[in-house]
Protein backbone atom coordinates (compact mmCIF):
# COMPACT_ATOMS: atom_id res chain seq x y z
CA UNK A 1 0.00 0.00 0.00
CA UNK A 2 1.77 3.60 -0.92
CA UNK A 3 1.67 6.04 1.22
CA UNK A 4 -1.44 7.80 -0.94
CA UNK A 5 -3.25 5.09 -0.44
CA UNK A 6 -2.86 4.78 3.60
CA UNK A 7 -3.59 7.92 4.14
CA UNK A 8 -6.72 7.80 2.24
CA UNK A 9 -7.52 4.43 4.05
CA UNK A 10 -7.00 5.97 7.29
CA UNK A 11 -9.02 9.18 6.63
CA UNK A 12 -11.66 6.92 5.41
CA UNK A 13 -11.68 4.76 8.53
CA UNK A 14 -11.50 7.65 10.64
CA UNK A 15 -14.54 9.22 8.89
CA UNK A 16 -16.36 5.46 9.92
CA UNK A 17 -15.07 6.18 13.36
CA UNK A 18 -16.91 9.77 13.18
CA UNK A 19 -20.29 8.51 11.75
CA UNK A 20 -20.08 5.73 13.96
CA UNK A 21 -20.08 7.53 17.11
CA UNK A 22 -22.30 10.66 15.81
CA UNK A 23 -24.94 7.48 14.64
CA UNK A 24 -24.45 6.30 18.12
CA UNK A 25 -24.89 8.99 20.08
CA UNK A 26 -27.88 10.57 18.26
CA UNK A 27 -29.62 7.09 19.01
CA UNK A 28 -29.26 7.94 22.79
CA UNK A 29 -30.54 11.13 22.49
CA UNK A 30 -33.83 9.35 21.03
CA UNK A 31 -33.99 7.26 24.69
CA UNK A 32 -32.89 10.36 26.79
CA UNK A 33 -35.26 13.27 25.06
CA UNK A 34 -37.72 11.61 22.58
CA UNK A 35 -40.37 13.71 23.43
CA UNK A 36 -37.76 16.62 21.34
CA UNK A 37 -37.87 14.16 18.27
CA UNK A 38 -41.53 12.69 18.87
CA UNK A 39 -42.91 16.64 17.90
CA UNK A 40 -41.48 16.23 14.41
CA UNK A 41 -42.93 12.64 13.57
CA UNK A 42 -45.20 13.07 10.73
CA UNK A 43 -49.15 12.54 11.48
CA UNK A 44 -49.80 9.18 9.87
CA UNK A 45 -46.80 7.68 12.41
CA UNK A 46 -46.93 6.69 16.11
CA UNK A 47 -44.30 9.32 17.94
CA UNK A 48 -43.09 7.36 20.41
CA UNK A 49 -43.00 4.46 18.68
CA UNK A 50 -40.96 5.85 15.74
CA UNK A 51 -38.83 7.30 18.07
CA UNK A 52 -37.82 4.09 20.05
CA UNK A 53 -37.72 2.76 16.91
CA UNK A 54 -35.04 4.71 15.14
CA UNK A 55 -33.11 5.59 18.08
CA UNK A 56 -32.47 1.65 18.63
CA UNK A 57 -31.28 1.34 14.74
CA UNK A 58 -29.43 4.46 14.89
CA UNK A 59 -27.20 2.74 17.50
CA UNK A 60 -27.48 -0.18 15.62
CA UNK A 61 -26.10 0.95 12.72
CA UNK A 62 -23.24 2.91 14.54
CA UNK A 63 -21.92 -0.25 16.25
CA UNK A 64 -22.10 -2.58 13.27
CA UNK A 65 -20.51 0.29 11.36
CA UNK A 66 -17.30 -0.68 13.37
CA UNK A 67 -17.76 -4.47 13.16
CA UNK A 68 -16.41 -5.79 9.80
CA UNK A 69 -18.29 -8.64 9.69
CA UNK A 70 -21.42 -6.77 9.60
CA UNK A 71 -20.05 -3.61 8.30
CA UNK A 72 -21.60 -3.36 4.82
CA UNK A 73 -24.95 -4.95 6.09
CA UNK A 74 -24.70 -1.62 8.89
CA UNK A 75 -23.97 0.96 6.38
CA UNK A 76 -27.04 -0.10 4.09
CA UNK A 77 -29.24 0.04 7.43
CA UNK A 78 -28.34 3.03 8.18
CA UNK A 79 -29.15 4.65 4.32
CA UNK A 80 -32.34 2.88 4.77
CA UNK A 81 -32.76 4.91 8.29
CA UNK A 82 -31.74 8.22 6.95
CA UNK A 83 -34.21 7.77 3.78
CA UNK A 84 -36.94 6.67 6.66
CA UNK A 85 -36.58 9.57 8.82
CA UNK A 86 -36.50 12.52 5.71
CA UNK A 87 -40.15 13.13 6.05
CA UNK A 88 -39.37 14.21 9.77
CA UNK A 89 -36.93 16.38 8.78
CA UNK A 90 -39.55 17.57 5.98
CA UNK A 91 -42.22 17.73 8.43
CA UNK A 92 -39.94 20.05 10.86
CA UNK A 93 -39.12 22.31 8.16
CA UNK A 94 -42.72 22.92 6.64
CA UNK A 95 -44.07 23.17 10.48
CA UNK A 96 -41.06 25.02 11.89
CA UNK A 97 -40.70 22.65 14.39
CA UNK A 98 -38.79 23.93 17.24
CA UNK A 99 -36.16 21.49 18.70
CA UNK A 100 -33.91 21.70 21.88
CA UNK A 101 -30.66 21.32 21.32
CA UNK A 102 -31.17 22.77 16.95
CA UNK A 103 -31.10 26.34 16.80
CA UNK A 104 -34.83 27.83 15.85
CA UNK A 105 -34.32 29.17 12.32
CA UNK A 106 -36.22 28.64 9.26
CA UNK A 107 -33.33 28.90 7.32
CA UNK A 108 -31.37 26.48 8.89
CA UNK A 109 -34.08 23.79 8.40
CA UNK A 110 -34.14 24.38 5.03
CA UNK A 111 -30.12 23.84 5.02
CA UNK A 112 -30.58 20.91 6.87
CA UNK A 113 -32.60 18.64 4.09
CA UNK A 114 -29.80 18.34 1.82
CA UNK A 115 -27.58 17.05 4.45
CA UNK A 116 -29.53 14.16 4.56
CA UNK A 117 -27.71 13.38 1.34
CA UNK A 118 -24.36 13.64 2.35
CA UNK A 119 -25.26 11.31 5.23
CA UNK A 120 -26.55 8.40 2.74
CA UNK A 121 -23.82 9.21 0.70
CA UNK A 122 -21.33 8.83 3.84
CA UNK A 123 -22.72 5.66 4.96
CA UNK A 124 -22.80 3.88 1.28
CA UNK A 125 -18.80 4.83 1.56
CA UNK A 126 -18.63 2.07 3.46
CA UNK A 127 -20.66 -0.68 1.27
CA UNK A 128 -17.86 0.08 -1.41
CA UNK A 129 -14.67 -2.28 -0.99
CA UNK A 130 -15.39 -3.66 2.36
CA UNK A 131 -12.62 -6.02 1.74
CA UNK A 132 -9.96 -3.06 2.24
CA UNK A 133 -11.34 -1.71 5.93
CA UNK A 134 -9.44 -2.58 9.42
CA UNK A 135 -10.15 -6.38 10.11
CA UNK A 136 -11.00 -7.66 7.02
CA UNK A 137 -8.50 -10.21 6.70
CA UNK A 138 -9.68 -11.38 9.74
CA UNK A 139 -13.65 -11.95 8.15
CA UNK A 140 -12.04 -13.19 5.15
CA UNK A 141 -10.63 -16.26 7.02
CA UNK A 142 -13.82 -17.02 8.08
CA UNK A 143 -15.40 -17.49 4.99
């Protein structure tokens, strides 16, 4: 491996390490404040539920993210989660939804949406040549 590609290996594992954790410790948050997340469920879903229910896959996803055996099958959960919870983020923006801890502006919920992107973009990083991330020899010799 030349040095270009290490260091492009390592910034992409330490990008996993960052999505990882944020995943992670969003998914608390939805245990420790879901009535902040359970105002921006759309209508047609249960609030609580859908809270409890994407908090738990939100950590999930995080942990598998760092478990190479179940790396790949983590990082498409977690696209599906981010595509799942878009119409909450919709439904904050066309409400303007206030929510501790997210600074009350129109504007920002607006910029927000389009971040959704980068994070399904981020996590299907990681369903691309799982065979070169930390510990994959280690899977491979158990297949």
């Amino acid at each position: 491996m030349n040095s270009t590609t290490h260091s492009s290996h390592r910034r992409k594992e330490i990008l996993r390490g960052i999505l990882a954790v944020c995943t992670i410790i969003v998914g608390i948050t939805h245990f420790i404040r879901p009535e902040q997340y359970a105002r921006i469920v759309p209508p047609p879903f249960p609030p609580l539920t859908s809270v409890y229910v994407s908090g738990f896959f939100e950590i999930l996803g995080g942990i598998g993210l760092m478990i190479p055996l179940v790396s790949v099958a983590a990082a498409w959960g977690l696209i599906s989660l981010f595509i799942a919870v878009f119409p909450a983020n919709i439904y904050m923006t066309l409400h303007n939804i206030p929510v501790e801890g997210i600074p009350h502006s129109q504007a920002l919920y607006v910029a927000r949406l389009p971040f959704q992107a980068v994070l399904i973009a981020w996590a299907y990083w990681y369903t691309r040549n799982p065979e070169t991330q930390l510990g994959a020899e280690k899977v491979a010799k158990l297949t």
